[in-house]
C-alpha atoms as a PDB file:
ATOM      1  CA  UNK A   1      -2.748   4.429 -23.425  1.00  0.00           C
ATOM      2  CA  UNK A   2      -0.943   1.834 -20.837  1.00  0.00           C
ATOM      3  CA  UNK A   3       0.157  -1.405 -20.845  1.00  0.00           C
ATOM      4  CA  UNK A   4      -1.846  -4.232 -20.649  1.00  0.00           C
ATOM      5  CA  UNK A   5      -1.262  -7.657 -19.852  1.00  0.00           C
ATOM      6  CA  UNK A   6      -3.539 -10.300 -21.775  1.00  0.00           C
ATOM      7  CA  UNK A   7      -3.749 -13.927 -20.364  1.00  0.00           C
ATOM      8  CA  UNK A   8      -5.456 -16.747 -22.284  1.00  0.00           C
ATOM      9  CA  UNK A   9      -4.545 -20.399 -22.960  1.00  0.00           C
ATOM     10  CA  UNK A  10      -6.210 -20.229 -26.579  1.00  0.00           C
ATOM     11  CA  UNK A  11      -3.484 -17.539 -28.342  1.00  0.00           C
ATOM     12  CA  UNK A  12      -6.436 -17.497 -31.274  1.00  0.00           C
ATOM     13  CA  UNK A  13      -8.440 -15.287 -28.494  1.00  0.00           C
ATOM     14  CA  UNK A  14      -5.575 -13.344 -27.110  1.00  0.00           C
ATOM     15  CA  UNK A  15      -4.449 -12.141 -30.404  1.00  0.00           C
ATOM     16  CA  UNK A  16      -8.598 -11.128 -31.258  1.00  0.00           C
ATOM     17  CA  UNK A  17      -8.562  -8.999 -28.003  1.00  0.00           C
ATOM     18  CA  UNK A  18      -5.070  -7.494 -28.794  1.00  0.00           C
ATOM     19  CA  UNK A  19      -6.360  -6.590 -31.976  1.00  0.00           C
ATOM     20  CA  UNK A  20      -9.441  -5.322 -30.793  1.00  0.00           C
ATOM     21  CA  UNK A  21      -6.768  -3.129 -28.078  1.00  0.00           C
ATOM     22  CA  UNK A  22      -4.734  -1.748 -31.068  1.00  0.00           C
ATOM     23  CA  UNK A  23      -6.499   1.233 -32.208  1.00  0.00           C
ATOM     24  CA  UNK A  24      -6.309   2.370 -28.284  1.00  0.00           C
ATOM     25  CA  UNK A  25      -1.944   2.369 -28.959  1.00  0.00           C
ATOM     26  CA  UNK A  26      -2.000  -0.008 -25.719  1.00  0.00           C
ATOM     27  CA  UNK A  27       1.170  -1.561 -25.429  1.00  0.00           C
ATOM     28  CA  UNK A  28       0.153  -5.592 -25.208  1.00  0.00           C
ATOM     29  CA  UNK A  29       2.242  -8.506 -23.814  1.00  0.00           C
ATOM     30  CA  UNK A  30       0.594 -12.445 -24.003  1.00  0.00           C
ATOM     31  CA  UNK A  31       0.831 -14.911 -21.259  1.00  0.00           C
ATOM     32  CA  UNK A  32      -0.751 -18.527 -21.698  1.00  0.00           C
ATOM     33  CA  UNK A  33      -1.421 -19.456 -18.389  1.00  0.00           C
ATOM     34  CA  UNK A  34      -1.486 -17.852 -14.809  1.00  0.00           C
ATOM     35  CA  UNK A  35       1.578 -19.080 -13.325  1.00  0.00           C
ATOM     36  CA  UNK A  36       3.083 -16.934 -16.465  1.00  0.00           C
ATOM     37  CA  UNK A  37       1.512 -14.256 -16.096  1.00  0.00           C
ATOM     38  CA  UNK A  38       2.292 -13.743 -12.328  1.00  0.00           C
ATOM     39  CA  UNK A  39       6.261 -13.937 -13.831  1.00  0.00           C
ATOM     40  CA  UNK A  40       5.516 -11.537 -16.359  1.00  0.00           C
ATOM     41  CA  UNK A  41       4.012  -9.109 -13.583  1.00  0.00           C
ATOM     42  CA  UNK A  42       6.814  -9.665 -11.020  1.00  0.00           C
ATOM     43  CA  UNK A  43       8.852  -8.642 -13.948  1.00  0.00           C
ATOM     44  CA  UNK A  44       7.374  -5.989 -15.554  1.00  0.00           C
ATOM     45  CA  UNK A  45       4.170  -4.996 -13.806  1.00  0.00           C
ATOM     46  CA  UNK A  46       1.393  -3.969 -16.764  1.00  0.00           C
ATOM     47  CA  UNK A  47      -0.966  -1.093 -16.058  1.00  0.00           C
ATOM     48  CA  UNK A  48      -3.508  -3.980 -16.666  1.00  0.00           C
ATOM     49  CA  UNK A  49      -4.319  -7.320 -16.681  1.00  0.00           C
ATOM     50  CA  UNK A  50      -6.908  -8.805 -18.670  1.00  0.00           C
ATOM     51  CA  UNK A  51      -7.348 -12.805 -18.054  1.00  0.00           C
ATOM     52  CA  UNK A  52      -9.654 -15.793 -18.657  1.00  0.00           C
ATOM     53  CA  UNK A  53     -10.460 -17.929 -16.344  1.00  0.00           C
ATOM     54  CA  UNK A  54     -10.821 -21.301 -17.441  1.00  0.00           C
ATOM     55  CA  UNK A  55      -6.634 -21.438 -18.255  1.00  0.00           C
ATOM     56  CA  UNK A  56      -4.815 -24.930 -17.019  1.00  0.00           C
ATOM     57  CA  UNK A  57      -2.113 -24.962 -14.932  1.00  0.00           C
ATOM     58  CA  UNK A  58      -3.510 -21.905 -12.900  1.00  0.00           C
ATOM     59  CA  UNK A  59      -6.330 -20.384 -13.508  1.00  0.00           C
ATOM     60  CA  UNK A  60      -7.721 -17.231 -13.661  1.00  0.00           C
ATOM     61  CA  UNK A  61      -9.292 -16.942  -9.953  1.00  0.00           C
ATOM     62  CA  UNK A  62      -6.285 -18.087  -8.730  1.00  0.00           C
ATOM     63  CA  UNK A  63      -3.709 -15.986 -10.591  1.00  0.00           C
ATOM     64  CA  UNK A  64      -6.217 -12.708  -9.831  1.00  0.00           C
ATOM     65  CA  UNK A  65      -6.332 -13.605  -6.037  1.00  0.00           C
ATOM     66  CA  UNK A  66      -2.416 -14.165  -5.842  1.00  0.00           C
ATOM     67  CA  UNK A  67      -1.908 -10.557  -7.815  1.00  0.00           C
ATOM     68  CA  UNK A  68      -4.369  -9.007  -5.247  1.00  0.00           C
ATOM     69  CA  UNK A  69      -2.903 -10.373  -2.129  1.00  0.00           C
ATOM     70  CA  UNK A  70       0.625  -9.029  -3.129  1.00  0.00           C
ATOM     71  CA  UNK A  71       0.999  -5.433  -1.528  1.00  0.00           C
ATOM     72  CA  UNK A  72       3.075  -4.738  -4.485  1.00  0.00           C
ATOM     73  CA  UNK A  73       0.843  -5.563  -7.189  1.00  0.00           C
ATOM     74  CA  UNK A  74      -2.977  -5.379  -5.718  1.00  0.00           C
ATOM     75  CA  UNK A  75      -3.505  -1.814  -7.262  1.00  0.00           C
ATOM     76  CA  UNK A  76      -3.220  -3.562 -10.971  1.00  0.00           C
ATOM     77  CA  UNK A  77      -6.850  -3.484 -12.070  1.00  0.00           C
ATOM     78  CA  UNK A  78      -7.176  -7.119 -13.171  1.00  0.00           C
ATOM     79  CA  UNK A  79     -10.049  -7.640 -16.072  1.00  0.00           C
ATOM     80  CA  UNK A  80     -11.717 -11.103 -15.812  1.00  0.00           C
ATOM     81  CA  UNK A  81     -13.283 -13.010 -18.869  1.00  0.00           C
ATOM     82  CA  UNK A  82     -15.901 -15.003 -18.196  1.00  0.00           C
ATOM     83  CA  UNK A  83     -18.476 -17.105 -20.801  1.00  0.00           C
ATOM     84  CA  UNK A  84     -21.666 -15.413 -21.138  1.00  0.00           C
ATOM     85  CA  UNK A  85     -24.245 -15.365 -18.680  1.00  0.00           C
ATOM     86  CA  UNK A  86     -21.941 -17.165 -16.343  1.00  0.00           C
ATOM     87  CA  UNK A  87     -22.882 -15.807 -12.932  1.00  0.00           C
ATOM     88  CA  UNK A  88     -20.959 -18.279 -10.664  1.00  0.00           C
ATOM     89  CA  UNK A  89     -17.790 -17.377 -12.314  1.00  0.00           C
ATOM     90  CA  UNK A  90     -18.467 -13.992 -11.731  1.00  0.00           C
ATOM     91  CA  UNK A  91     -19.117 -14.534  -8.128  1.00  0.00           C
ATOM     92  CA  UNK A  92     -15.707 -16.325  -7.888  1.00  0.00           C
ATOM     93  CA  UNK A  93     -14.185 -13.429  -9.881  1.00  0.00           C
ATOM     94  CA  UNK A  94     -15.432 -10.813  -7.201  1.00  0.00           C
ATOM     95  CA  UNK A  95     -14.315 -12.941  -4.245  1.00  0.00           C
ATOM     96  CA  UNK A  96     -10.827 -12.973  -5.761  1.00  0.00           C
ATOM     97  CA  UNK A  97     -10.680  -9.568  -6.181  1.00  0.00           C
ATOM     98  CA  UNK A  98     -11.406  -8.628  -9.900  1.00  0.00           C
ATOM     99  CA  UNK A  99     -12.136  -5.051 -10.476  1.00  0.00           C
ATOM    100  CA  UNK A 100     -14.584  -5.770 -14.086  1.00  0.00           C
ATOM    101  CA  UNK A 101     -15.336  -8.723 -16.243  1.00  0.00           C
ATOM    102  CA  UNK A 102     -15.941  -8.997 -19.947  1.00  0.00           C
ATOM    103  CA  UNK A 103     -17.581 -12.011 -21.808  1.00  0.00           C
ATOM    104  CA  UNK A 104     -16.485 -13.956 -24.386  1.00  0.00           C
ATOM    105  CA  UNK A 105     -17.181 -13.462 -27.423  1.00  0.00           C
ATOM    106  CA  UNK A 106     -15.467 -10.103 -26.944  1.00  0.00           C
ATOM    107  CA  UNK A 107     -17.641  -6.814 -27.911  1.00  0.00           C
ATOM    108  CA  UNK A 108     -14.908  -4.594 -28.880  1.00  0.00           C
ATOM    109  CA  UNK A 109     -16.580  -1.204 -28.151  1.00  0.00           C
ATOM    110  CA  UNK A 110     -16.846  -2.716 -24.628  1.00  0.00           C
ATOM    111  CA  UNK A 111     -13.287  -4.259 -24.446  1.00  0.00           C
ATOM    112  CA  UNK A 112     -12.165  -1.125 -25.107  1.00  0.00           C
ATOM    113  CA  UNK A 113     -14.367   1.344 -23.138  1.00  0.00           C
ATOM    114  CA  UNK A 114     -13.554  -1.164 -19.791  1.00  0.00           C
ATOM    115  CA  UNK A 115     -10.112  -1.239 -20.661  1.00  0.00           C
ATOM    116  CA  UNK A 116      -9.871   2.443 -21.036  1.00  0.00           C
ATOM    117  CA  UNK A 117     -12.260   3.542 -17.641  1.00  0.00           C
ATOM    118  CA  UNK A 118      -9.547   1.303 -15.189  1.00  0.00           C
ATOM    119  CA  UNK A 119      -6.793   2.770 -16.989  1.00  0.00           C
ATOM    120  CA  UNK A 120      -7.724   5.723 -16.368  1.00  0.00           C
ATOM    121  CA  UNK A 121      -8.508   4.944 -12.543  1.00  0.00           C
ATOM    122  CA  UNK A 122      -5.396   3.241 -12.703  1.00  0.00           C
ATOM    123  CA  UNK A 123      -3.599   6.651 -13.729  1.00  0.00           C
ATOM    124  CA  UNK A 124      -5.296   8.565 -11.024  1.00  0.00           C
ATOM    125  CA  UNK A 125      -3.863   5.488  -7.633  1.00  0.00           C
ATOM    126  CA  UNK A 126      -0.648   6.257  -9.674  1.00  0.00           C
ATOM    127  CA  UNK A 127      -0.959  10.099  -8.542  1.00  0.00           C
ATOM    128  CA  UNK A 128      -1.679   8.895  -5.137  1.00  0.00           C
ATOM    129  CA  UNK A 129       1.664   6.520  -4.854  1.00  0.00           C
ATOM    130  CA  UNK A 130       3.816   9.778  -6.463  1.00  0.00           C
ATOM    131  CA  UNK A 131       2.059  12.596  -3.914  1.00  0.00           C
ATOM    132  CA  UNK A 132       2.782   9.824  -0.656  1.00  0.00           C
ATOM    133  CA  UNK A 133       6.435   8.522  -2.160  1.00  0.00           C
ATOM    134  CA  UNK A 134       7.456  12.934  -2.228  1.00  0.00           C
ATOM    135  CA  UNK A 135       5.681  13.628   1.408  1.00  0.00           C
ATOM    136  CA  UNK A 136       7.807  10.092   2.473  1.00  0.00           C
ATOM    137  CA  UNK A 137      11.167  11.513   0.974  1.00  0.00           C
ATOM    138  CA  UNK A 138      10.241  14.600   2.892  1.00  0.00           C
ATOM    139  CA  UNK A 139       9.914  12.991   6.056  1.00  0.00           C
ATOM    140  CA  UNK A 140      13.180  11.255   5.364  1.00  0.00           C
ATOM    141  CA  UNK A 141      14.591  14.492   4.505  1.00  0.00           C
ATOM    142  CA  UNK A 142      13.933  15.852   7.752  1.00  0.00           C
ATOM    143  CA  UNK A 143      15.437  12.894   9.176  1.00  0.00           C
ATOM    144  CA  UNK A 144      18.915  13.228   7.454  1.00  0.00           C
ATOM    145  CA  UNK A 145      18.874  17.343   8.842  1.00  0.00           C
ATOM    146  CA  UNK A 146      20.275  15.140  12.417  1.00  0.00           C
ATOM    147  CA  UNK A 147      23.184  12.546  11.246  1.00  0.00           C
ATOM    148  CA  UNK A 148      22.444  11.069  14.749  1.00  0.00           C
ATOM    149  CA  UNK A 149      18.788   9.836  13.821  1.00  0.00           C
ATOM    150  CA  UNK A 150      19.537   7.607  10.636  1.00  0.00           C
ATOM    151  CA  UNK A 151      17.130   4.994  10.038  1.00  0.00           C
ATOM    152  CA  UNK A 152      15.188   6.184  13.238  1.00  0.00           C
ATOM    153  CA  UNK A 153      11.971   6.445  11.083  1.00  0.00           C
ATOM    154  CA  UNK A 154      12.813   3.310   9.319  1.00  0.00           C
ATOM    155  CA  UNK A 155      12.889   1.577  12.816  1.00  0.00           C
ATOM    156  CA  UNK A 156       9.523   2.689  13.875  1.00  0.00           C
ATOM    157  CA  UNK A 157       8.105   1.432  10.761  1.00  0.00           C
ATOM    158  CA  UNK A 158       8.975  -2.112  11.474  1.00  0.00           C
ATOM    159  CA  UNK A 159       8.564  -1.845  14.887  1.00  0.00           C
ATOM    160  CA  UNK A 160       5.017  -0.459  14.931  1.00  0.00           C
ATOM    161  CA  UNK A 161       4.033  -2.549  12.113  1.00  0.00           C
ATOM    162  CA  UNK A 162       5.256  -5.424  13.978  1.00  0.00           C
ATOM    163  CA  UNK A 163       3.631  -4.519  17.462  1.00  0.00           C
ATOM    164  CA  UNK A 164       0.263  -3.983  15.544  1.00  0.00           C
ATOM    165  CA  UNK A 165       0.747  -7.567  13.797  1.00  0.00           C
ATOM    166  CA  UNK A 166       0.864  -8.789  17.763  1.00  0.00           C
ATOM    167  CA  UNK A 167      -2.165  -7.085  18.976  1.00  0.00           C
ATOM    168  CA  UNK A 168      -4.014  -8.826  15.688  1.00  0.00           C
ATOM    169  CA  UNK A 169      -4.589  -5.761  14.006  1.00  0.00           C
ATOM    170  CA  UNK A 170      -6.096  -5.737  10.448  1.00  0.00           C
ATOM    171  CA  UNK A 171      -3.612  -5.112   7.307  1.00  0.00           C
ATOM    172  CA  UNK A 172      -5.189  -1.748   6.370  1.00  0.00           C
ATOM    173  CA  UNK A 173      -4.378  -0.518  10.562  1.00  0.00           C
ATOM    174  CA  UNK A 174      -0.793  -2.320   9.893  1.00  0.00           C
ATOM    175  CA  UNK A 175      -0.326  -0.553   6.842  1.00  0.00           C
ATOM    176  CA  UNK A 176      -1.083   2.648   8.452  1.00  0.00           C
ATOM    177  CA  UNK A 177       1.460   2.068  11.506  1.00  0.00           C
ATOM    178  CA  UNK A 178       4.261   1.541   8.676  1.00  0.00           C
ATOM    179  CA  UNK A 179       3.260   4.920   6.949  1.00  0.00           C
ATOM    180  CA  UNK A 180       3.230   6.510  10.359  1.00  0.00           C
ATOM    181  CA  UNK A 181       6.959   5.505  11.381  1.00  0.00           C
ATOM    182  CA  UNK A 182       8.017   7.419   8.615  1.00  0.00           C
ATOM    183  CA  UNK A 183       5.299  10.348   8.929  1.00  0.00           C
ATOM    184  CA  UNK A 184       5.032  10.800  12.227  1.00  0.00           C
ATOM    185  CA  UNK A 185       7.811  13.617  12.641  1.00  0.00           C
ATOM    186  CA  UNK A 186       6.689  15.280   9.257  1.00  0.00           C
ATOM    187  CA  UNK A 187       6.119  18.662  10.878  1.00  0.00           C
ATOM    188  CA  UNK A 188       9.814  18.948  12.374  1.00  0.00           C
ATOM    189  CA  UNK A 189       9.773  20.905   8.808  1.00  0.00           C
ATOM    190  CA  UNK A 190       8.710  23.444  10.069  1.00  0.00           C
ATOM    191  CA  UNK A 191      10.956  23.666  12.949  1.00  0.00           C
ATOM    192  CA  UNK A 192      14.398  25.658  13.101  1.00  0.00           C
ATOM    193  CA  UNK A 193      17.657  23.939  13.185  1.00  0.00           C
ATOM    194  CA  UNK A 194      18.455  25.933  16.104  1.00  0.00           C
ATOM    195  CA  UNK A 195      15.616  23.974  18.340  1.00  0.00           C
ATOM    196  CA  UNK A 196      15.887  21.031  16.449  1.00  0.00           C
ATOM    197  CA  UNK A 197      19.252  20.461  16.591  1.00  0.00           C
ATOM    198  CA  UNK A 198      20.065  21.715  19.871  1.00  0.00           C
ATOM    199  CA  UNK A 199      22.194  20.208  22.300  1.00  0.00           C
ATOM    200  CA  UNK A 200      21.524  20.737  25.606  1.00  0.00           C
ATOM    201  CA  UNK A 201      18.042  21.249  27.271  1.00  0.00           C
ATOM    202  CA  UNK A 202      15.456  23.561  25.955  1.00  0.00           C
ATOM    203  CA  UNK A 203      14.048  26.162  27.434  1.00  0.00           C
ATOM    204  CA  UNK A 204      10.421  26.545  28.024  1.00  0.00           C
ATOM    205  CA  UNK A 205       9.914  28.779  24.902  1.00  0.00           C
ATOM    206  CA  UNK A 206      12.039  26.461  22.364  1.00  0.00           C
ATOM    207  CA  UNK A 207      10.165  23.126  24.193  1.00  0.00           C
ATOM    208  CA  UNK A 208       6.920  25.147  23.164  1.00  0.00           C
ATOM    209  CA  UNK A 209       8.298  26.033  19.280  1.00  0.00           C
ATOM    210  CA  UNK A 210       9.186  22.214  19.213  1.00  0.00           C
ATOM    211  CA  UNK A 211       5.842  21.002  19.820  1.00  0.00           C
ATOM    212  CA  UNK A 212       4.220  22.332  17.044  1.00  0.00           C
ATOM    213  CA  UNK A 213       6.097  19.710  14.887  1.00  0.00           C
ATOM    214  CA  UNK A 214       2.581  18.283  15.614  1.00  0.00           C
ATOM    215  CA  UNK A 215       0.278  20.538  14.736  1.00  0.00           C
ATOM    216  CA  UNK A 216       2.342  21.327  11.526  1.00  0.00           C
ATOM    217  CA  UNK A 217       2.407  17.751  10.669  1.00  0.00           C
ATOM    218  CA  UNK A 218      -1.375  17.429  11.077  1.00  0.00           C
ATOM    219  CA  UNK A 219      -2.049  20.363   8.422  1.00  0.00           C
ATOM    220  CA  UNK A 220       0.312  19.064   5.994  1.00  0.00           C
ATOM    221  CA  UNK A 221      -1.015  15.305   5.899  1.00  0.00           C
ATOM    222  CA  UNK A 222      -4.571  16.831   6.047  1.00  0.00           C
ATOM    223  CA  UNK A 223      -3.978  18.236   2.488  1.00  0.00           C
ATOM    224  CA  UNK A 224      -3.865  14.693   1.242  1.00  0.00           C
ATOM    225  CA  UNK A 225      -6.789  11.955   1.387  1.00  0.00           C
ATOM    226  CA  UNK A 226      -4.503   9.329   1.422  1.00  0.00           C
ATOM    227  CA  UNK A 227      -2.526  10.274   4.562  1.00  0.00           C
ATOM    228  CA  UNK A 228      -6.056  10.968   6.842  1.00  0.00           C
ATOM    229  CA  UNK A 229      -5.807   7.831   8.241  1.00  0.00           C
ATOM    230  CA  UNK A 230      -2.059   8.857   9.275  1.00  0.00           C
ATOM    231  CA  UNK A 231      -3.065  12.312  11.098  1.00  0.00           C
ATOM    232  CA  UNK A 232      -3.950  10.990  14.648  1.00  0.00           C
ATOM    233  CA  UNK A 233      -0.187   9.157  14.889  1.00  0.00           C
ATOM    234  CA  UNK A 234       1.176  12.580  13.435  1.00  0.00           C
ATOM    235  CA  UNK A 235      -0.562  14.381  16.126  1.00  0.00           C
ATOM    236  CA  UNK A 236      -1.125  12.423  18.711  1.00  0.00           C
ATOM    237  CA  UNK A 237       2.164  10.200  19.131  1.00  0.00           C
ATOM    238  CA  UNK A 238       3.041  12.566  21.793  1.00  0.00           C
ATOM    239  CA  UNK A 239      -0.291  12.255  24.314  1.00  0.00           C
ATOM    240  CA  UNK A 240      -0.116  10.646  27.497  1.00  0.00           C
ATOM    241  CA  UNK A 241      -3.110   8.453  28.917  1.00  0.00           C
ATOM    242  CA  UNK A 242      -3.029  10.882  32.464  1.00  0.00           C
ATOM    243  CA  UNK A 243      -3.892  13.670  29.923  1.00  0.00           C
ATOM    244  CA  UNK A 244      -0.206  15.035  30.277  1.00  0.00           C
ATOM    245  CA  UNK A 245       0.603  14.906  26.614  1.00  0.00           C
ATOM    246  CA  UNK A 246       0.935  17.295  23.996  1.00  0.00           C
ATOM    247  CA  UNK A 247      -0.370  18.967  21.991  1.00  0.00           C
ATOM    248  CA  UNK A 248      -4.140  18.427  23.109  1.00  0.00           C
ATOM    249  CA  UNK A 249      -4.017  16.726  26.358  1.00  0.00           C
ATOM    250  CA  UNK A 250      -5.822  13.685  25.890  1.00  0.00           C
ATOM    251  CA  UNK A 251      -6.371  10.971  28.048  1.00  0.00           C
ATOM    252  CA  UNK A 252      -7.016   7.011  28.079  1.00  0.00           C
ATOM    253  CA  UNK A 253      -8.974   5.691  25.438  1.00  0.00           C
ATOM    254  CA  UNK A 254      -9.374   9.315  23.585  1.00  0.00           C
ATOM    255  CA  UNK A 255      -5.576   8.683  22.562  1.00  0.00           C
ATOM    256  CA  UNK A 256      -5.969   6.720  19.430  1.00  0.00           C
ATOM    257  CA  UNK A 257      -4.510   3.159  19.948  1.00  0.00           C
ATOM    258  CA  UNK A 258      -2.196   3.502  16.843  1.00  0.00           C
ATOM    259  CA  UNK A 259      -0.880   6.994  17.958  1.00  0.00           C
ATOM    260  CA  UNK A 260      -0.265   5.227  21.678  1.00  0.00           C
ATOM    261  CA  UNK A 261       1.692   2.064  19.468  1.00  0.00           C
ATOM    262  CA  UNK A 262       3.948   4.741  17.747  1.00  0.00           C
ATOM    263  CA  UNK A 263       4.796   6.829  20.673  1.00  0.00           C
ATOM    264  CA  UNK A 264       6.212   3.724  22.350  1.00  0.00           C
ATOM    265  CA  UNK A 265       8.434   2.308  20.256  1.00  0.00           C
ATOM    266  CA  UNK A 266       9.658   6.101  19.025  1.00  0.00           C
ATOM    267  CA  UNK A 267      10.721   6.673  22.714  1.00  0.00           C
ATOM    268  CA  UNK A 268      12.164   3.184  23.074  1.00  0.00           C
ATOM    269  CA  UNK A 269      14.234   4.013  19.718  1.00  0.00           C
ATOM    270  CA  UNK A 270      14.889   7.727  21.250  1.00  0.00           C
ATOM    271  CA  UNK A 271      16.442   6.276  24.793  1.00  0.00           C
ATOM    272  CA  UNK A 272      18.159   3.791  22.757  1.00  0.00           C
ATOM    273  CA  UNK A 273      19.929   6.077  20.116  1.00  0.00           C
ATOM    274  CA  UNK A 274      22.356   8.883  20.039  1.00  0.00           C
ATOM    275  CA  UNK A 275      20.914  11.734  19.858  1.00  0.00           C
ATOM    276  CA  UNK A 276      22.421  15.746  20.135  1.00  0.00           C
ATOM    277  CA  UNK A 277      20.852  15.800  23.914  1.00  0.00           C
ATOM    278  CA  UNK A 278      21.746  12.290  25.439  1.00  0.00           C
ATOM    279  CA  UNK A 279      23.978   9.220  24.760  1.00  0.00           C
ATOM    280  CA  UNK A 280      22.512   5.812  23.772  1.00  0.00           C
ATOM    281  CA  UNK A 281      20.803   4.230  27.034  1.00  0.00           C
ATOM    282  CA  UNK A 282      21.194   0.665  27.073  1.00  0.00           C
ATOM    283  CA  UNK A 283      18.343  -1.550  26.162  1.00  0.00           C
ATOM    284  CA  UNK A 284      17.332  -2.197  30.093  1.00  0.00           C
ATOM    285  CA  UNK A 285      17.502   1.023  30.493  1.00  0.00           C
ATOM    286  CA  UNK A 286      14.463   1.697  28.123  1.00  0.00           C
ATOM    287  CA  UNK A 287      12.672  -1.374  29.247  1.00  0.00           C
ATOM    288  CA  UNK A 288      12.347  -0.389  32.776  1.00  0.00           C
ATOM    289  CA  UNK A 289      12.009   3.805  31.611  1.00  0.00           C
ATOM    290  CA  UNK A 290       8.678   2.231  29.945  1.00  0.00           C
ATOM    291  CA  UNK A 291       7.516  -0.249  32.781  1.00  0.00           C
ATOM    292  CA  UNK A 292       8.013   2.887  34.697  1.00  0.00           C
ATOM    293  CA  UNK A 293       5.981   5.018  32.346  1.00  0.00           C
ATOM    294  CA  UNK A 294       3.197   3.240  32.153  1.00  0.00           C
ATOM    295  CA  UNK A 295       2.923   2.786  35.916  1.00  0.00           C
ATOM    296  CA  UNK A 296       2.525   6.625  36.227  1.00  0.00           C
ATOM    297  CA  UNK A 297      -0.496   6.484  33.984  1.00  0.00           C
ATOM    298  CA  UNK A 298       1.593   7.657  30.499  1.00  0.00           C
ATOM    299  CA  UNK A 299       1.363   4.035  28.601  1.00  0.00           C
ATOM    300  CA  UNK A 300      -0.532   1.454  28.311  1.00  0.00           C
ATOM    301  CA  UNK A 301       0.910  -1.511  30.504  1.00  0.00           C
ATOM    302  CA  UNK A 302       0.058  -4.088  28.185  1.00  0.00           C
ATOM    303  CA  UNK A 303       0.967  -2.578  25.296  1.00  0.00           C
ATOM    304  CA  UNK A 304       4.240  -1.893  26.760  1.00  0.00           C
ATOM    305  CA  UNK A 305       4.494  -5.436  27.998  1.00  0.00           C
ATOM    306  CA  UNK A 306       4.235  -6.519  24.555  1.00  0.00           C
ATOM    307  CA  UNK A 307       6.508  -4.604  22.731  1.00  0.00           C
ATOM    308  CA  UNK A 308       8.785  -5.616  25.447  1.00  0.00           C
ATOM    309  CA  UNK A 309       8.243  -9.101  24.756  1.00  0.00           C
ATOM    310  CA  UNK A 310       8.922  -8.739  21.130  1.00  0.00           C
ATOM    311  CA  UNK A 311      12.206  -6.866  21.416  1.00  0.00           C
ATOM    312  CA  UNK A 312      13.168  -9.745  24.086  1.00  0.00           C
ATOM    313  CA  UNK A 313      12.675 -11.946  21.120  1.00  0.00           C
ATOM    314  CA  UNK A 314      14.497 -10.017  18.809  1.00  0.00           C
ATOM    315  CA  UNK A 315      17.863 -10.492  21.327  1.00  0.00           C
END
């Protein structure tokens, strides 16, 4: 069962496909129109949408393309009903984004066995959000162990989202940067307090225990499909380009370009923060601590230069 969403400018149809829905227990809401239903969906999202497409006002291309463009709705399945045999509105359907179609005059065994399948789909992306929304509390957790580091992963989401949206990056790469600011420390988990928390220097043997907040991070997104695109920023945010990074010692291009993103603006935000080894550096101070990075090989000039530019806008 779910809740489903039916959209049709002729309430004679929408109350034969709600009827047709019933013996399912689906909870049903109507909308009339498209500009309606997008309300009724910022409101309450459904578990489904099912919507003709010849509705006035806005119609059902349009209201299917605006639901899939919005991050926070594009996971909806959205069911399109077209006229028999109609293969051009079909072809507009799948360029809008519709995930199935069904024809008018409805076949109810098929109404319902579509209906039921991306349910059912729709149940299993639900998983998905839960597992990533418990491994993101986790990483915000960690965060909260050190009062002195609140909102650090916040930051790096927004920055490194923002620094890919410069370089032109596609949504799915942005998307990943924003998971990664929050993800990227994951395996500090597995880390004790004593290291973690430390103030002071480390020794040799407690810098060596504190790099494995890596490695640990790497196993514990690998367990999940959705996080694989996460696991090079989790283990690599802390290579160099000269190959003097940690923990595999990679170097130029084999550092993944959203791992080298990360690492900048996380030690921009570490020079520029409190934390239980060093005092806030003022902003100049990180600005010329990364020109002078990546002129010993460590970053990448012109991705420093850019993120530069970007925080000089932000002043």
């Amino acid at each position: 069962m779910g809740s489903v969403l039916i959209v049709d400018d002729l309430e004679g149809s929408a109350r034969l496909a709600q009827a047709m829905l019933a013996p399912d227990g689906h909870a049903t809401r109507m909308a009339g129109d498209g500009a309606e239903a997008l309300r009724l969906i910022r409101d309450e999202p459904p578990d489904l949408v099912l919507m003709d497409v010849m509705m006035p006002l806005l119609d059902g291309f349009e209201a299917c393309r605006a639901i899939k463009q919005d991050p926070s709705t594009r996971l909806i399945p959205v069911v399109l009903v077209t006229s028999l045999d109609d293969t051009a509105s079909r072809l507009r359907g799948i360029y809008a984004g519709a995930d199935d179609f069904v024809t008018k005059p409805f076949n109810a065994l098929e109404l319902r066995s579509r209906v039921r399948s991306l349910l059912r789909i729709k149940r299993y992306t639900d998983d998905l959000d839960s597992a990533e929304s418990v491994i993101v509390s986790l990483a915000l957790t960690i965060e909260a162990r050190d009062g002195t580091t609140g909102g650090h992963c916040e930051r790096l989401s927004t920055s490194a989202a923002a620094l890919g949206r410069s370089l032109g990056l596609g949504e799915d790469a942005i998307a990943t940067l924003a998971r990664g600011g929050f993800l990227h420390d994951l395996g500090k988990v597995g880390i004790p307090d004593a290291v973690l928390m430390k103030r002071g220097s480390l020794t040799p043997e407690e810098q060596a225990v504190l790099r494995q907040h890596t490695i640990i991070g790497d196993r514990l997104c690998g367990e999940m499909r959705l996080l694989r695109g996460v696991r090079p920023i989790v283990r690599h945010h802390h290579e160099r380009l000269d190959g003097s990074g940690y923990p595999d010692g990679l170097r130029g291009d084999a550092v993944p370009l959203l791992a080298q993103i990360l690492s900048i603006v996380d030690a921009f935000d570490a020079m520029t923060t409190t934390r239980p080894y060093a005092q806030a550096r003022p902003l100049e101070f990180a600005a010329s601590e990364l020109r002078s990075e990546a002129a010993r090989g460590w970053r990448s000039p012109d991705l420093v230069t850019i993120f530069l530019g970007q925080i000089a806008e932000a002043r």
